[in-house]
C-alpha atoms as a PDB file:
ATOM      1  CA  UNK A   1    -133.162 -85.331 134.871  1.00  0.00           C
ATOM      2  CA  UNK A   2    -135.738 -83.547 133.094  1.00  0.00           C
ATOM      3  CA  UNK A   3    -138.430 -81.112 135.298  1.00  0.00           C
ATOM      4  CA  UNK A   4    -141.353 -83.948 135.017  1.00  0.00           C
ATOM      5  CA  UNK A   5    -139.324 -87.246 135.674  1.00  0.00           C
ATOM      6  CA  UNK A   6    -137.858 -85.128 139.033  1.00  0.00           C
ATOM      7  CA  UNK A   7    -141.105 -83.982 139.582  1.00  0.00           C
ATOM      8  CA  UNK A   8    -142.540 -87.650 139.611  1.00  0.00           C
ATOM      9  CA  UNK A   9    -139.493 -88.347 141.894  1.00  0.00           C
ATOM     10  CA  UNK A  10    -140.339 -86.127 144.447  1.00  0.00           C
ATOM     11  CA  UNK A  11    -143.970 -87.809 144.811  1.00  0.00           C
ATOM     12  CA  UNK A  12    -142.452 -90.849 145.044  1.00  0.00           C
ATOM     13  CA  UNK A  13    -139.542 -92.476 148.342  1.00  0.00           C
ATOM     14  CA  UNK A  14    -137.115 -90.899 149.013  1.00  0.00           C
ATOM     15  CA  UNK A  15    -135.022 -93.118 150.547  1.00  0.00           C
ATOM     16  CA  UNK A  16    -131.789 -91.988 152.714  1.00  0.00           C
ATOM     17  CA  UNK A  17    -128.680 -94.076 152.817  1.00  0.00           C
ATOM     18  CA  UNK A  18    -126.647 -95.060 155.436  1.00  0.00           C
ATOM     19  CA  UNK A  19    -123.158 -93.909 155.221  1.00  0.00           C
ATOM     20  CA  UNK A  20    -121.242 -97.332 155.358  1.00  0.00           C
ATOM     21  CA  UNK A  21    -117.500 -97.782 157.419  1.00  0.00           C
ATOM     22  CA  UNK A  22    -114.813-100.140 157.026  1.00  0.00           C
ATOM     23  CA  UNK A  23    -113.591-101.845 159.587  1.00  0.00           C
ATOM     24  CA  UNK A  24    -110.757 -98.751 160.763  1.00  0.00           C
ATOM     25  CA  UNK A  25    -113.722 -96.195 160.740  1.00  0.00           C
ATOM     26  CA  UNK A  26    -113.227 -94.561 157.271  1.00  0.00           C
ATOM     27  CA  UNK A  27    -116.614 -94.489 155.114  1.00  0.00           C
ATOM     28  CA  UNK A  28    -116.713 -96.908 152.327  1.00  0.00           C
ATOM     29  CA  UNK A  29    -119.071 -95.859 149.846  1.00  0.00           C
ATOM     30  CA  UNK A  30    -118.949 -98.509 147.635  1.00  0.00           C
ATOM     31  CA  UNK A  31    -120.431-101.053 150.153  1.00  0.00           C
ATOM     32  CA  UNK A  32    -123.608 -99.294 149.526  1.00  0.00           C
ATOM     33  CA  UNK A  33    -123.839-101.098 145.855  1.00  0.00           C
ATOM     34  CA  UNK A  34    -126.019-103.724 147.124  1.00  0.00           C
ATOM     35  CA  UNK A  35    -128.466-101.595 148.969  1.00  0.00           C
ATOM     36  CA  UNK A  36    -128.652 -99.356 146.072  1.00  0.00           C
ATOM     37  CA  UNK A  37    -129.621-102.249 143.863  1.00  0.00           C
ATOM     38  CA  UNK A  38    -132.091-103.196 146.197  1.00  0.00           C
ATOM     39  CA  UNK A  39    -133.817-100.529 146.714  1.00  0.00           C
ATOM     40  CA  UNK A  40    -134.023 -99.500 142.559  1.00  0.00           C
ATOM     41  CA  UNK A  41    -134.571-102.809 141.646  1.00  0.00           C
ATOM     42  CA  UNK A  42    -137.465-102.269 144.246  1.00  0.00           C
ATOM     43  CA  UNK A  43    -139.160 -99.129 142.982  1.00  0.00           C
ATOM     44  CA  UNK A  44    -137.657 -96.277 145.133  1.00  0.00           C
ATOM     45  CA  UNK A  45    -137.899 -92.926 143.213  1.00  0.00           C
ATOM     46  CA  UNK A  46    -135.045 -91.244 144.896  1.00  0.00           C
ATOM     47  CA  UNK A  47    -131.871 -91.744 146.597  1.00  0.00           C
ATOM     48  CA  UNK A  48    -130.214 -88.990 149.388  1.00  0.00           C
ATOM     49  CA  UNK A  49    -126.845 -88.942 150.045  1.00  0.00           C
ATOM     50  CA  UNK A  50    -125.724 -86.770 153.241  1.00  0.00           C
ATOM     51  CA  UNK A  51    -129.042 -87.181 154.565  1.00  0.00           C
ATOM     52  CA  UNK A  52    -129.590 -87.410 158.393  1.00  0.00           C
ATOM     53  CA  UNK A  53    -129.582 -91.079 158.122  1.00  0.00           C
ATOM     54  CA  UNK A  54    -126.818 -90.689 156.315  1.00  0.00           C
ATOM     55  CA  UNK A  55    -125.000 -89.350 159.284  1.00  0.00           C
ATOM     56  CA  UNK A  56    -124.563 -85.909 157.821  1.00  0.00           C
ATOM     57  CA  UNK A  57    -123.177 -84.119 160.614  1.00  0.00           C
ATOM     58  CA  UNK A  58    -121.062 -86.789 161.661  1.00  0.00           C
ATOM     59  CA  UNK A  59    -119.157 -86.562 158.528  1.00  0.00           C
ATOM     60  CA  UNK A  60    -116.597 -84.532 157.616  1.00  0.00           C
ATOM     61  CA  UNK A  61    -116.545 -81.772 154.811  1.00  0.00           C
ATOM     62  CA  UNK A  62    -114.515 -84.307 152.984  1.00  0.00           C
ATOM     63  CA  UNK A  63    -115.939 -87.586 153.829  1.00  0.00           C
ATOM     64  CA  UNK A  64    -119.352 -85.325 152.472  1.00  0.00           C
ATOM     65  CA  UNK A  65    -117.650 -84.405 149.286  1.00  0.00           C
ATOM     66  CA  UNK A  66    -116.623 -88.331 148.906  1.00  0.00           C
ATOM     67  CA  UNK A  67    -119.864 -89.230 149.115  1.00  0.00           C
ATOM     68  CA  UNK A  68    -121.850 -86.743 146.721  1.00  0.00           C
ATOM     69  CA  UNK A  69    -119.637 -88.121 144.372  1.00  0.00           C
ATOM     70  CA  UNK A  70    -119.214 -91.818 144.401  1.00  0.00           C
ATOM     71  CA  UNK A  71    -123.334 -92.451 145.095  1.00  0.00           C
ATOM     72  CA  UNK A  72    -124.406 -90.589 141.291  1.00  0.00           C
ATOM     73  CA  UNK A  73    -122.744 -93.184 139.660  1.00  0.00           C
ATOM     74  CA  UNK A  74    -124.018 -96.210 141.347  1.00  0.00           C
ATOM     75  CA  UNK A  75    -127.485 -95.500 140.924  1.00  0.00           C
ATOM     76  CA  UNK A  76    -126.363 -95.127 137.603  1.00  0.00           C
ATOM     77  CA  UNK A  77    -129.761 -92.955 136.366  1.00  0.00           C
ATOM     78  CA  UNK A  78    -132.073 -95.740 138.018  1.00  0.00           C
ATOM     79  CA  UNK A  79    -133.455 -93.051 140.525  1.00  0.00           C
ATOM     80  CA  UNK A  80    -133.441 -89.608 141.049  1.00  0.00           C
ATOM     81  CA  UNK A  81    -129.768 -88.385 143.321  1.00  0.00           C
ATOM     82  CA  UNK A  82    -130.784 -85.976 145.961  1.00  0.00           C
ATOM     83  CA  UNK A  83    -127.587 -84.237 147.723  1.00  0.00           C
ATOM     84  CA  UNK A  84    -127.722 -83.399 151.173  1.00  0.00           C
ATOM     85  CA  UNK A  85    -126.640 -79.535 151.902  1.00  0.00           C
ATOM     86  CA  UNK A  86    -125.738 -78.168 154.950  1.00  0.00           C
ATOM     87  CA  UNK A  87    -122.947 -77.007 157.812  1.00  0.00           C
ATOM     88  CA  UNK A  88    -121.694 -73.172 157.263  1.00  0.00           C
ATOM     89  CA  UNK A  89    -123.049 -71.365 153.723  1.00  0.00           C
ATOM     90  CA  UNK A  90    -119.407 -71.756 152.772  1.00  0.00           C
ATOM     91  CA  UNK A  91    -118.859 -75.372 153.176  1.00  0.00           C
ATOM     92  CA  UNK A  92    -122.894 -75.668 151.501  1.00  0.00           C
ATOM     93  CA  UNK A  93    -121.671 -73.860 148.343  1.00  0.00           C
ATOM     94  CA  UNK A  94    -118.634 -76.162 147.906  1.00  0.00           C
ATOM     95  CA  UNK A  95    -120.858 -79.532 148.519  1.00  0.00           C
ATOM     96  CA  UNK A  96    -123.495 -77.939 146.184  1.00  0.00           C
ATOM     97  CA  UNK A  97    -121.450 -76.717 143.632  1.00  0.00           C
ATOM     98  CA  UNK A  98    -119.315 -80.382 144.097  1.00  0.00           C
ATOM     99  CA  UNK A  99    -123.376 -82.119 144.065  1.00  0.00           C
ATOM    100  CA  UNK A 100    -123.626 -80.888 140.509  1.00  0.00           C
ATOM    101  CA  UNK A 101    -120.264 -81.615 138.957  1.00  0.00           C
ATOM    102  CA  UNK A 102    -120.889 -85.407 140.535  1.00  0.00           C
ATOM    103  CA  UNK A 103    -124.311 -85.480 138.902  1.00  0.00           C
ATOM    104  CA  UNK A 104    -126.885 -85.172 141.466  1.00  0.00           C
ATOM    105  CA  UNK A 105    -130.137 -83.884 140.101  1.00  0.00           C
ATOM    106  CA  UNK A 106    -131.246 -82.056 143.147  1.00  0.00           C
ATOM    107  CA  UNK A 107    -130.163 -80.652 145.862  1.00  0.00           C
ATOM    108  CA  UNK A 108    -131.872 -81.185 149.611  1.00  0.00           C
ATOM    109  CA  UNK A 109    -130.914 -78.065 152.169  1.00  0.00           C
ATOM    110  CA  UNK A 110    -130.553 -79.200 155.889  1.00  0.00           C
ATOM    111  CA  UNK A 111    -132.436 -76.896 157.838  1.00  0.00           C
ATOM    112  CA  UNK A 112    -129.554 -74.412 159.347  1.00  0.00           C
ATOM    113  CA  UNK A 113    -129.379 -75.752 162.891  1.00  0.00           C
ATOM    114  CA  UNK A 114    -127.523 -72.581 164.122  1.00  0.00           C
ATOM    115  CA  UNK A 115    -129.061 -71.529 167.547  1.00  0.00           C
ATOM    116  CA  UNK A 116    -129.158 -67.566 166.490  1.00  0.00           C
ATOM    117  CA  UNK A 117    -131.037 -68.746 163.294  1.00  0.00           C
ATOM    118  CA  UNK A 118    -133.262 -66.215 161.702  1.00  0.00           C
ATOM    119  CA  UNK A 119    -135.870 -66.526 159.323  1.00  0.00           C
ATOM    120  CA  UNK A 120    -134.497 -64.471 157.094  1.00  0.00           C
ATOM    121  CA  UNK A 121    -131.201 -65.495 157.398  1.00  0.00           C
ATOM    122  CA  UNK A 122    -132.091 -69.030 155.982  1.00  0.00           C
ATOM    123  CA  UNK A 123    -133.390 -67.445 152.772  1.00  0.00           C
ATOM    124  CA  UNK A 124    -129.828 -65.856 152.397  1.00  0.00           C
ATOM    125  CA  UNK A 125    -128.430 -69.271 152.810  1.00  0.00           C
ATOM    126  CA  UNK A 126    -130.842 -70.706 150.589  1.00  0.00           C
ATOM    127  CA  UNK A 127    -130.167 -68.416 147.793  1.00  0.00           C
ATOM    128  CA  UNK A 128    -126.904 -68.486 148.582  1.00  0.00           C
ATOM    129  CA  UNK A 129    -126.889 -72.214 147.498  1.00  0.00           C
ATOM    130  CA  UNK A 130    -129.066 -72.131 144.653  1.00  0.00           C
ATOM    131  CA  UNK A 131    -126.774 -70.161 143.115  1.00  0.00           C
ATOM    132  CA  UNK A 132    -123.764 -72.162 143.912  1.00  0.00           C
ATOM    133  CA  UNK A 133    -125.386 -75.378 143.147  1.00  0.00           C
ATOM    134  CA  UNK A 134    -127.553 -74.159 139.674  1.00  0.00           C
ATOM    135  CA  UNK A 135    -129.790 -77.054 140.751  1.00  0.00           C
ATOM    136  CA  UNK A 136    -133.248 -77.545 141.980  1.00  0.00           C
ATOM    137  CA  UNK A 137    -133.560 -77.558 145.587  1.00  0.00           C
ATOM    138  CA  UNK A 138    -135.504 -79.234 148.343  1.00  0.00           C
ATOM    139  CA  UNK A 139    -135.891 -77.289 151.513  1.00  0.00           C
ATOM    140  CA  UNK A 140    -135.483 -79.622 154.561  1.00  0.00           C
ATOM    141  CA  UNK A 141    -138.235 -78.500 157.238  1.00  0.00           C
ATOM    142  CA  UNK A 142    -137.708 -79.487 160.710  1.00  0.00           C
ATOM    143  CA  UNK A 143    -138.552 -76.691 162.570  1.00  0.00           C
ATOM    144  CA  UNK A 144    -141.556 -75.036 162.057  1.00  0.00           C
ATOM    145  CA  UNK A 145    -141.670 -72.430 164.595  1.00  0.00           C
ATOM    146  CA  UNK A 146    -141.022 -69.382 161.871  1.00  0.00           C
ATOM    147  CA  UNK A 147    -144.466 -69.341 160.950  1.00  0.00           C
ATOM    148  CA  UNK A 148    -146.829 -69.824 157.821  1.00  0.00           C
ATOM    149  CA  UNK A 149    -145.818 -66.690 156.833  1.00  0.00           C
ATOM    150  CA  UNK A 150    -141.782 -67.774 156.456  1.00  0.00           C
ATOM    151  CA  UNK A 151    -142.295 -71.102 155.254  1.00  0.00           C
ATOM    152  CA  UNK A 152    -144.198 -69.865 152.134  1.00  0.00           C
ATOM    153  CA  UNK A 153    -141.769 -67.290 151.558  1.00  0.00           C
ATOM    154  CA  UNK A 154    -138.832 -69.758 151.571  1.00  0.00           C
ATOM    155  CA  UNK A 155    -141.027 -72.167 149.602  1.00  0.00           C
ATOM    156  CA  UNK A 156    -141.520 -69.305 146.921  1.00  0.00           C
ATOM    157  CA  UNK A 157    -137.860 -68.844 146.238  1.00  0.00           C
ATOM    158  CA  UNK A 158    -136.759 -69.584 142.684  1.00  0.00           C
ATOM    159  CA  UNK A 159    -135.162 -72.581 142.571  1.00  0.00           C
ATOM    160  CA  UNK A 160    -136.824 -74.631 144.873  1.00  0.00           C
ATOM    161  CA  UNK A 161    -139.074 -77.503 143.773  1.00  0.00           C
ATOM    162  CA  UNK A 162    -140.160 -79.502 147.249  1.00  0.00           C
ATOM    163  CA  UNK A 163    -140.331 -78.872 150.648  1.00  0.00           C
ATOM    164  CA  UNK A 164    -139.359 -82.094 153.313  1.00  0.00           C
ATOM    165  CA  UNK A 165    -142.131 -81.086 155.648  1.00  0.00           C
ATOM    166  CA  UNK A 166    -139.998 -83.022 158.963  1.00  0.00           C
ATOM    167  CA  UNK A 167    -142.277 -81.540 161.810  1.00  0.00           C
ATOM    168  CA  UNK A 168    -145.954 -83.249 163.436  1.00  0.00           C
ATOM    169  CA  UNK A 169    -147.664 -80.214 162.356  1.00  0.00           C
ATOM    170  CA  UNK A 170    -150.551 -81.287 159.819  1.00  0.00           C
ATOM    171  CA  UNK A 171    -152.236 -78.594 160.021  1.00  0.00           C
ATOM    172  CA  UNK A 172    -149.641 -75.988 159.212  1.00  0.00           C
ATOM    173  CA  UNK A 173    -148.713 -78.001 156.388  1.00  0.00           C
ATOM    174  CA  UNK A 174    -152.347 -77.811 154.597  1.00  0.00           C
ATOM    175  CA  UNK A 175    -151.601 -74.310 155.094  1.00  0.00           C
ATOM    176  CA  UNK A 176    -148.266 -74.158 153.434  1.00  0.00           C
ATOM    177  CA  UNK A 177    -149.927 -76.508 150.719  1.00  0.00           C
ATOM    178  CA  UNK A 178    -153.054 -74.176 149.964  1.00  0.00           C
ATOM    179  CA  UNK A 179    -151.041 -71.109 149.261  1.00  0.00           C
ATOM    180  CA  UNK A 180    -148.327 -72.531 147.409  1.00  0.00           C
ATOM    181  CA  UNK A 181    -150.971 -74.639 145.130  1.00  0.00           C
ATOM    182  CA  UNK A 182    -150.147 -72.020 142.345  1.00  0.00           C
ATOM    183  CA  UNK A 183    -146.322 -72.440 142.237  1.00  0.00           C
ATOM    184  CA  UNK A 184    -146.090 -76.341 141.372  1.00  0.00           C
ATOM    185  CA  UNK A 185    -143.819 -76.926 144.820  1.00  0.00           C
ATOM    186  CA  UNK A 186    -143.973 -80.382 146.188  1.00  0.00           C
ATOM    187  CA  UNK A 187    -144.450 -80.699 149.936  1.00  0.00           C
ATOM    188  CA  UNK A 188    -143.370 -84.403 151.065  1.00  0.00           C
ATOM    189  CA  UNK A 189    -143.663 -86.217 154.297  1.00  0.00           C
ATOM    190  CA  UNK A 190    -140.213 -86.024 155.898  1.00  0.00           C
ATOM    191  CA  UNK A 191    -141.223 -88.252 159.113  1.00  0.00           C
ATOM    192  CA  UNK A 192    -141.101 -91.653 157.068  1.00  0.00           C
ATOM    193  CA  UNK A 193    -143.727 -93.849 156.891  1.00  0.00           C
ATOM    194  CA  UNK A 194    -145.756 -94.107 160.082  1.00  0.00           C
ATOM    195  CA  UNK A 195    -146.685 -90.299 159.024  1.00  0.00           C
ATOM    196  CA  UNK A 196    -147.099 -90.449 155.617  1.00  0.00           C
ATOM    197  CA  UNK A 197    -150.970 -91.464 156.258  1.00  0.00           C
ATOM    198  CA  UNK A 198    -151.885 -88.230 157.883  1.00  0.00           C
ATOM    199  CA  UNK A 199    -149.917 -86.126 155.767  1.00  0.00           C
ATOM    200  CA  UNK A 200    -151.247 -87.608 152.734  1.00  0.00           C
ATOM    201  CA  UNK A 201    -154.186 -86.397 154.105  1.00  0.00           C
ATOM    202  CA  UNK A 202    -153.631 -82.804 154.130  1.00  0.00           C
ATOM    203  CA  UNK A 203    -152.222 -82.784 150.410  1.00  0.00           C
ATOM    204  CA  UNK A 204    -148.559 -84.221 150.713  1.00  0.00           C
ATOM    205  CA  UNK A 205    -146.947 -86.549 148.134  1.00  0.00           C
ATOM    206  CA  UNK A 206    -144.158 -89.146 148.693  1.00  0.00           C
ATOM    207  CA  UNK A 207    -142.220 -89.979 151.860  1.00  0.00           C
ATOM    208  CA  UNK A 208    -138.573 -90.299 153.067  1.00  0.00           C
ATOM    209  CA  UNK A 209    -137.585 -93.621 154.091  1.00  0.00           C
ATOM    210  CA  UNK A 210    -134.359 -95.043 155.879  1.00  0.00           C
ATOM    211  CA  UNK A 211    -136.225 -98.472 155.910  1.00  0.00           C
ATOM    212  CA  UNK A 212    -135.234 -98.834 152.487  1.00  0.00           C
ATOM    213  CA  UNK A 213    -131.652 -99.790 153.229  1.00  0.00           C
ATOM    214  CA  UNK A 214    -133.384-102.761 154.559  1.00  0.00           C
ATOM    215  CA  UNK A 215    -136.296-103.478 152.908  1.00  0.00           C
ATOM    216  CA  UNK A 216    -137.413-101.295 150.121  1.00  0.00           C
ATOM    217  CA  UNK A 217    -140.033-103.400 149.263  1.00  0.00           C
ATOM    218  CA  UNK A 218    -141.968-103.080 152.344  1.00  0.00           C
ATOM    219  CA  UNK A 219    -142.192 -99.139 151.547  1.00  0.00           C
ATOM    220  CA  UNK A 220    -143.099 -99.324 148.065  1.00  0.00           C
ATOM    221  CA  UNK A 221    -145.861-101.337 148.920  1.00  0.00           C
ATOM    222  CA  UNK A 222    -147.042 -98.319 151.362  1.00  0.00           C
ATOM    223  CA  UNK A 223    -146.672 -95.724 148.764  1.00  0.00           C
ATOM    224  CA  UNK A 224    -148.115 -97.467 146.281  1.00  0.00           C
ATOM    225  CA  UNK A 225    -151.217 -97.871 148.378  1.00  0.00           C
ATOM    226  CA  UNK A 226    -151.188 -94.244 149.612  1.00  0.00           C
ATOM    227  CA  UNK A 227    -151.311 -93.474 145.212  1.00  0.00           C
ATOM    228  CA  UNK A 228    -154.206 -95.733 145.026  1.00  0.00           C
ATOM    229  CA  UNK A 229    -155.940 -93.592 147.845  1.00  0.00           C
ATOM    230  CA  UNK A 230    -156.206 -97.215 149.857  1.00  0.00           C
ATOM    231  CA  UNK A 231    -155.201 -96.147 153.304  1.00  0.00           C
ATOM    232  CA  UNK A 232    -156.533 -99.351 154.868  1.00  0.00           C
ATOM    233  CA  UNK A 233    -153.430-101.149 153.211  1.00  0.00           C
ATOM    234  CA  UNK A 234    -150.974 -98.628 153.701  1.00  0.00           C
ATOM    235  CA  UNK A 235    -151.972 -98.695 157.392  1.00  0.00           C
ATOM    236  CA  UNK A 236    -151.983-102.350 157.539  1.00  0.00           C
ATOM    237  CA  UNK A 237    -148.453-102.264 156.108  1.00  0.00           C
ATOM    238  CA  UNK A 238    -146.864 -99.521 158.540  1.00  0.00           C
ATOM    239  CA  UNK A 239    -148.135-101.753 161.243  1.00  0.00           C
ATOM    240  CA  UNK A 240    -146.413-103.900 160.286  1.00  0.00           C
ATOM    241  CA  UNK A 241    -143.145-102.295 160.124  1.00  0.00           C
ATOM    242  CA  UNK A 242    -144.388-100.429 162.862  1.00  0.00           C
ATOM    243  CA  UNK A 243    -141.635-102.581 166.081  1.00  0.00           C
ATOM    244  CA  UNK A 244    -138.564-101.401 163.552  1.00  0.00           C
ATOM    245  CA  UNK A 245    -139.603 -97.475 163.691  1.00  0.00           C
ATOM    246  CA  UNK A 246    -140.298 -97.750 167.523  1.00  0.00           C
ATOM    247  CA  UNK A 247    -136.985 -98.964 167.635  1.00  0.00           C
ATOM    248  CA  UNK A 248    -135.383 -96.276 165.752  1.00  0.00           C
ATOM    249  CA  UNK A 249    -137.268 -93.911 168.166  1.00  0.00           C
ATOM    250  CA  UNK A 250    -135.827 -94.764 171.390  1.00  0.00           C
ATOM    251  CA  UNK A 251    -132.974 -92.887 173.587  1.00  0.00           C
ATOM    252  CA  UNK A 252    -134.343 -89.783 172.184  1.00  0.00           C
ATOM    253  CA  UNK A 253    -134.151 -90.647 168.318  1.00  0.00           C
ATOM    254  CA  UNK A 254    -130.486 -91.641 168.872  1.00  0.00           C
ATOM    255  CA  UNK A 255    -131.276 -94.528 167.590  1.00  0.00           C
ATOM    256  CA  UNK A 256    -132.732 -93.476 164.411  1.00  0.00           C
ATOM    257  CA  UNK A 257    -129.872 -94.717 162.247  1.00  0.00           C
ATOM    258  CA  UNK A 258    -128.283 -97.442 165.023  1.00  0.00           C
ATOM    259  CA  UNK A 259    -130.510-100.089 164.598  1.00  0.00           C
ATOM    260  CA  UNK A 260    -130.793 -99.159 160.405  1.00  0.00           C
ATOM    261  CA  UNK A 261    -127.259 -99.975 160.507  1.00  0.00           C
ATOM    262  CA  UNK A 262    -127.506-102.879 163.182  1.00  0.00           C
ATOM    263  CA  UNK A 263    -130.027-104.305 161.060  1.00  0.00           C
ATOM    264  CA  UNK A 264    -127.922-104.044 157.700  1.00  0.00           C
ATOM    265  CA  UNK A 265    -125.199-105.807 159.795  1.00  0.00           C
ATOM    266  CA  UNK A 266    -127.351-108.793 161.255  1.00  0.00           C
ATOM    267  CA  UNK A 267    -127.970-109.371 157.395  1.00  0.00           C
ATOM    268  CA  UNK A 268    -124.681-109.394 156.597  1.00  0.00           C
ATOM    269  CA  UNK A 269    -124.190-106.062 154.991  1.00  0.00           C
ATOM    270  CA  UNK A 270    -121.758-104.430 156.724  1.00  0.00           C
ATOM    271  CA  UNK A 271    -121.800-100.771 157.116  1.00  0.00           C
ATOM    272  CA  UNK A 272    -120.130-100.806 160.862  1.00  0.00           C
ATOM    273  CA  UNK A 273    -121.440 -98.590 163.462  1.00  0.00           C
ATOM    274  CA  UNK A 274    -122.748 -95.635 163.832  1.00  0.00           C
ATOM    275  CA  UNK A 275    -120.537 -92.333 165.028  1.00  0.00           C
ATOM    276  CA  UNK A 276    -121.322 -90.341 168.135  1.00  0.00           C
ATOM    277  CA  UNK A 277    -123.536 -88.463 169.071  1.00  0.00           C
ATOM    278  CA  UNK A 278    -125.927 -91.604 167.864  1.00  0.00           C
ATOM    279  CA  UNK A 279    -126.750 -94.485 170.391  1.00  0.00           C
ATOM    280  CA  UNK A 280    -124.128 -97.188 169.698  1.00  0.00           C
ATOM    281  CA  UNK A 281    -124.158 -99.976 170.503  1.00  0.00           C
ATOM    282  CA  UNK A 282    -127.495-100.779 170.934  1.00  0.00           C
ATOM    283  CA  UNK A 283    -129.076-102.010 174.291  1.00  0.00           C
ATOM    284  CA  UNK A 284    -129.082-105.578 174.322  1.00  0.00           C
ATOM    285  CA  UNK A 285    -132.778-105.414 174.920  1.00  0.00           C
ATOM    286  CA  UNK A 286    -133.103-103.388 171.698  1.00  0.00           C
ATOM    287  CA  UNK A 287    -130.654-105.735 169.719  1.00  0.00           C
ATOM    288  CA  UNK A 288    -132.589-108.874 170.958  1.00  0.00           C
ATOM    289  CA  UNK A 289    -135.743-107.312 169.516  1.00  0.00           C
ATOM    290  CA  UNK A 290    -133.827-106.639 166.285  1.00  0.00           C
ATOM    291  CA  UNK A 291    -132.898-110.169 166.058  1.00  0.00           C
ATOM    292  CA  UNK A 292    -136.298-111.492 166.658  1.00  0.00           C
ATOM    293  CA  UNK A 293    -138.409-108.732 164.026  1.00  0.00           C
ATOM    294  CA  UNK A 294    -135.663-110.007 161.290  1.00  0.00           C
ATOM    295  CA  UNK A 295    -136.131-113.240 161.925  1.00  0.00           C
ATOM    296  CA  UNK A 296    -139.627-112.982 161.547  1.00  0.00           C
ATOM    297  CA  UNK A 297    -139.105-110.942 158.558  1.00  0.00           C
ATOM    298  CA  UNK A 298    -136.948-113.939 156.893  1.00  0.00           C
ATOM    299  CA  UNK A 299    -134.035-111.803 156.633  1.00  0.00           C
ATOM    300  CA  UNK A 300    -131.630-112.304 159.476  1.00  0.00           C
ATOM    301  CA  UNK A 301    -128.336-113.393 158.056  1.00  0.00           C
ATOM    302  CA  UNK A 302    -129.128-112.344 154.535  1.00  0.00           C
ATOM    303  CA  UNK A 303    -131.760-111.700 152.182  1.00  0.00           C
ATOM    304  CA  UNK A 304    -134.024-114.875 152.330  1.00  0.00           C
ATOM    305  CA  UNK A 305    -137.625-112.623 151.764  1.00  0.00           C
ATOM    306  CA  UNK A 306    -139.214-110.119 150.983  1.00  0.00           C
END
């Protein structure tokens, strides 16, 4: 993918797929054909495999690799392939180096969740995979606590195009934005939707999105108002999506990619459960909700509506 189309990409959704299981527990990466067709046949700009709500550090090194390299060629060129990075800077050199051979077109770097993790220690890692990978990379913010000072240094590293700003720090983020203007990086809103408004706000472009493994068009409706500068509609529309993200929040955010999954499954997409550490099952109070917000949505049992 040529610098402007990823470029456009990177202002646009980046939506994160579930990684789907069969029935004995082993991932099954073709069952996510259908909710990759959805979602391009939507609008969504980009695609990450190996994301969070891809249950990244649930997987294995090889379940990782299997993934990187079936999901390329089911989107098939109809959105841009991000590749989720992480685990040791050994095992992130093999999946970026594996990311690139598959066909991915850029490559998104989990923050290092290492408790002795130092600042500069991340930009070793980060170089370390740039050079592995020889792709463009997305740094994957969720921790902000280095300072302005770190965060534009990592964002000035050759190599990386974006920065997936995860953390409810506006503020620090028109920072980053201001004095990186000059170097072209794109700074997206890595909270979904619900924060894309405020984010927007303070100079950010596109949004990540697990909601669009079950309904794409709902987000592309948000971004496309967010473009337009209408944030009356976009707010309008994250309302109402607003009882599916509050579910996703509960029992501390473990069940940020349950009831994604529970909700593919009431529709008759089955992806199975999702692996510990996440909340699974769901409480029954939580599924009941579920039920009811896809029933109202016209999609419980299958896809009846947008």
């Amino acid at each position: 993918m040529d610098k402007e189309k990823l470029a456009a990409a990177l202002r646009g959704i980046s939506g994160i797929l579930v990684t789907p299981y069969d029935r004995e527990g082993n991932i099954n990466p073709q069952a996510l054909r259908p909710i990759i067709d959805r979602a391009t046949a939507a609008g969504v700009h980009g695609l990450t495999v190996n994301g969070n709500t891809s249950e990244f550090y649930s997987l294995s090194l090889a379940e990782a690799e299997r993934m990187q390299a079936e999901v390329p060629a089911m989107v098939n060129g109809r959105a841009a392939v991000i590749a989720g990075i992480g685990r040791s800077l050994v095992e992130a050199k093999q999946l970026a180096r594996g990311a690139k051979k598959a066909g991915a077109d850029v490559l998104m770097v989990h923050q290092p969740p290492d408790p002795f993790c130092a600042p500069r220690g991340v930009k070793a890692y980060l170089e370390g995979v740039a050079e592995a990978g020889e792709l463009p990379i997305i740094l994957y913010l969720r921790n902000d606590s280095m300072g302005i000072e770190r965060i534009v240094e990592l964002a000035s590293l050759p190599g990386v195009v974006g920065v997936k700003w995860a953390t409810q720090n506006p503020l620090l983020l028109a920072q980053a934005i201001r004095r990186t203007r000059h170097l072209g990086v794109n700074w997206v809103c890595g909270l979904a939707e619900p924060w894309a408004p405020p984010m927007y706000g303070v100079g950010a472009r596109g949004f990540t999105s697990g909601l669009i493994n079950v309904l794409p068009e709902r987000s592309v409706a948000i971004h496309k108002a967010l473009e337009a500068g209408d944030y009356s509609s976009a707010n309008a529309a994250i309302e109402e999506i607003d009882p599916f993200e509050v579910l996703r929040a509960q029992e501390l955010g473990g069940a940020n990619v349950s009831v994604v999954k529970a909700a593919l499954n009431l529709m008759g997409q089955e992806v199975g459960p999702a692996r510990p550490p996440a909340a699974w099952p769901l409480t029954a109070e939580a599924q009941a909700t579920l039920e009811k917000l896809l029933a109202g949505w016209g999609i419980l049992g299958g896809r009846k509506a947008a």
